[in-house]
Protein backbone atom coordinates (compact mmCIF):
# COMPACT_ATOMS: atom_id res chain seq x y z
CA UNK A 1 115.15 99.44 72.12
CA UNK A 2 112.76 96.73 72.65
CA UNK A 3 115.72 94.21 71.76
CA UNK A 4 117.05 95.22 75.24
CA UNK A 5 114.03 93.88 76.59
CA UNK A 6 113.94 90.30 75.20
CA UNK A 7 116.10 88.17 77.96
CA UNK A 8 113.07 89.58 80.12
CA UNK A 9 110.39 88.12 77.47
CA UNK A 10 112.41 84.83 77.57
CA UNK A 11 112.51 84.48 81.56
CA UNK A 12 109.24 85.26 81.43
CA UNK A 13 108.16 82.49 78.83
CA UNK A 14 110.43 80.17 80.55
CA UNK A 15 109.41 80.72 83.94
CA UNK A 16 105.58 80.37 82.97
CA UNK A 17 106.36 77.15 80.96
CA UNK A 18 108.19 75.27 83.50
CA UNK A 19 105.04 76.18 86.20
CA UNK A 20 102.61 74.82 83.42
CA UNK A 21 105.08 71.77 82.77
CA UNK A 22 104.84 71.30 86.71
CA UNK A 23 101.77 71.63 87.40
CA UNK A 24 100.48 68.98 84.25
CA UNK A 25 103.21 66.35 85.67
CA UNK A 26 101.43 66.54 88.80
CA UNK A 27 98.36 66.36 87.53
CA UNK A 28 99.15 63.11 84.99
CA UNK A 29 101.18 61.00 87.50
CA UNK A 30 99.77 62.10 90.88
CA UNK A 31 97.94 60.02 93.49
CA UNK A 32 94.33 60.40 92.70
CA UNK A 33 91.74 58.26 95.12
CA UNK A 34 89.83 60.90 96.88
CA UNK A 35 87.31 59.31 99.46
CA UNK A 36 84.75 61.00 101.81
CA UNK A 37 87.26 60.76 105.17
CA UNK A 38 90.07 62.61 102.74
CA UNK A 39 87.83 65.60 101.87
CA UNK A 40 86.65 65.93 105.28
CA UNK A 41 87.98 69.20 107.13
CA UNK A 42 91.22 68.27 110.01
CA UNK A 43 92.46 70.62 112.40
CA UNK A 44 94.54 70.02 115.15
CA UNK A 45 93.29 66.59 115.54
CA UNK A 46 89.62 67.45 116.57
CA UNK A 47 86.66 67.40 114.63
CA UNK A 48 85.41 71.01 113.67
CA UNK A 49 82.56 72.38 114.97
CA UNK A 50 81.13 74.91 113.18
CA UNK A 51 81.25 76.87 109.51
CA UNK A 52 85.65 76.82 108.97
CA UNK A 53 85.45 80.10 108.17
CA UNK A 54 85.04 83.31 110.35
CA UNK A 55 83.89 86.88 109.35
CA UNK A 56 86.43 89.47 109.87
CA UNK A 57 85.30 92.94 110.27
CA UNK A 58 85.78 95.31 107.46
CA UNK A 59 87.82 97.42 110.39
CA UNK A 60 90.49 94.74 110.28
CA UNK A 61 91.28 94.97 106.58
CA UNK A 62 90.82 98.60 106.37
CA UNK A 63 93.89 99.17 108.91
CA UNK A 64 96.14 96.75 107.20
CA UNK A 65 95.84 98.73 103.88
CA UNK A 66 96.44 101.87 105.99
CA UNK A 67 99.71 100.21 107.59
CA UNK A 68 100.89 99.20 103.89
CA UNK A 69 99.76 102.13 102.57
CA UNK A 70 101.49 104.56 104.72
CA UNK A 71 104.44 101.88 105.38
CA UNK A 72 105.33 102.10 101.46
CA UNK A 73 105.17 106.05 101.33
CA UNK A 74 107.26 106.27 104.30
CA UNK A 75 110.05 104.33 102.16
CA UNK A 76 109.95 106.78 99.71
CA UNK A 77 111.88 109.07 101.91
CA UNK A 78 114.78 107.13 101.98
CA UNK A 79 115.56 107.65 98.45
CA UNK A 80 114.79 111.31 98.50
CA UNK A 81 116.85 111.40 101.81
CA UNK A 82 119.62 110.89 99.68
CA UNK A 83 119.96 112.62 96.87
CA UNK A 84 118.66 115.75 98.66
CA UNK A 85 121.90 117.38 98.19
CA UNK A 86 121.59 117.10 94.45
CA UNK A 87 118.22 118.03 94.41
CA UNK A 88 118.56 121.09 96.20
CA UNK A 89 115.27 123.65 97.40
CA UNK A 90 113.44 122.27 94.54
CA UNK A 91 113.28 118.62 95.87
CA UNK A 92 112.68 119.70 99.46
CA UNK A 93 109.81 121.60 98.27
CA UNK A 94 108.32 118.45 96.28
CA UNK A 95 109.36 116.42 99.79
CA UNK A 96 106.79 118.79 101.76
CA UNK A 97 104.23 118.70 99.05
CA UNK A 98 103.91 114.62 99.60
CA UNK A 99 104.79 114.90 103.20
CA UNK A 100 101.79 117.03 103.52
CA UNK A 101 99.43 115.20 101.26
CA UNK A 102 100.42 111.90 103.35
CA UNK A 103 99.13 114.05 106.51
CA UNK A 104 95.90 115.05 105.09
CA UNK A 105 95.39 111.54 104.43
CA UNK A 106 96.21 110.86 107.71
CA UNK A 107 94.50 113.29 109.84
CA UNK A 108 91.29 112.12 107.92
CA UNK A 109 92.08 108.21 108.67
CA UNK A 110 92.38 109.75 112.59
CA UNK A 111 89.41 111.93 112.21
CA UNK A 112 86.79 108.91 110.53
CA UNK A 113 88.40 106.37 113.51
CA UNK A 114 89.73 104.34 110.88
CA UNK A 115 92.72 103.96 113.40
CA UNK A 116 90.93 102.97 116.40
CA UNK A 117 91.19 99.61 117.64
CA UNK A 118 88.03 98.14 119.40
């Protein structure tokens, strides 16, 4: 059994040593001449004003994991969408169990305003 996983092992090994390999060629034979005008911080041409970062609101991040959240349940129907033939009564019964645990967790996003946008 764990024969059938060593091509994995070896991509693995070989993928990680190529991205070392890479990254220590660029580091040897690279350009390295770094002056005070290179370091300094370019956008758009203009000179920044200002810290060149910005606070986001906590608000923000909590509705993207939401979106993902939800977004990745929601593909979990596909599958179950189908096989439910196969599956019969049993699987539609599991089906509704999630389906209503993924409400729950959605009526309490709605309830705390986690899905208001201000």
């Amino acid at each position: 059994m764990p024969s059938d996983y060593l091509p994995i092992a070896v991509l693995i090994v070989l993928a990680t040593a190529v991205a070392f390999i890479a990254i220590l060629i660029g580091h040897l034979f690279g350009p390295r001449r770094p002056t005070v005008k290179k370091s300094d911080t370019y956008e758009s041409g203009m000179r920044p004003i200002g810290p060149g970062t910005r606070r986001m609101s906590v608000h923000f991040y909590l509705v993207a994991v939401l979106f993902i959240l939800f977004d990745i349940e929601i593909i979990f129907l596909l599958p179950w969408a189908v096989v439910l033939r196969e599956i019969k009564i049993l699987g539609l019964i599991e089906m509704v169990i999630f389906v209503l645990v993924l409400l729950v967790g959605f009526v309490y996003a709605w309830k705390k305003g986690a899905l208001e946008w201000e």
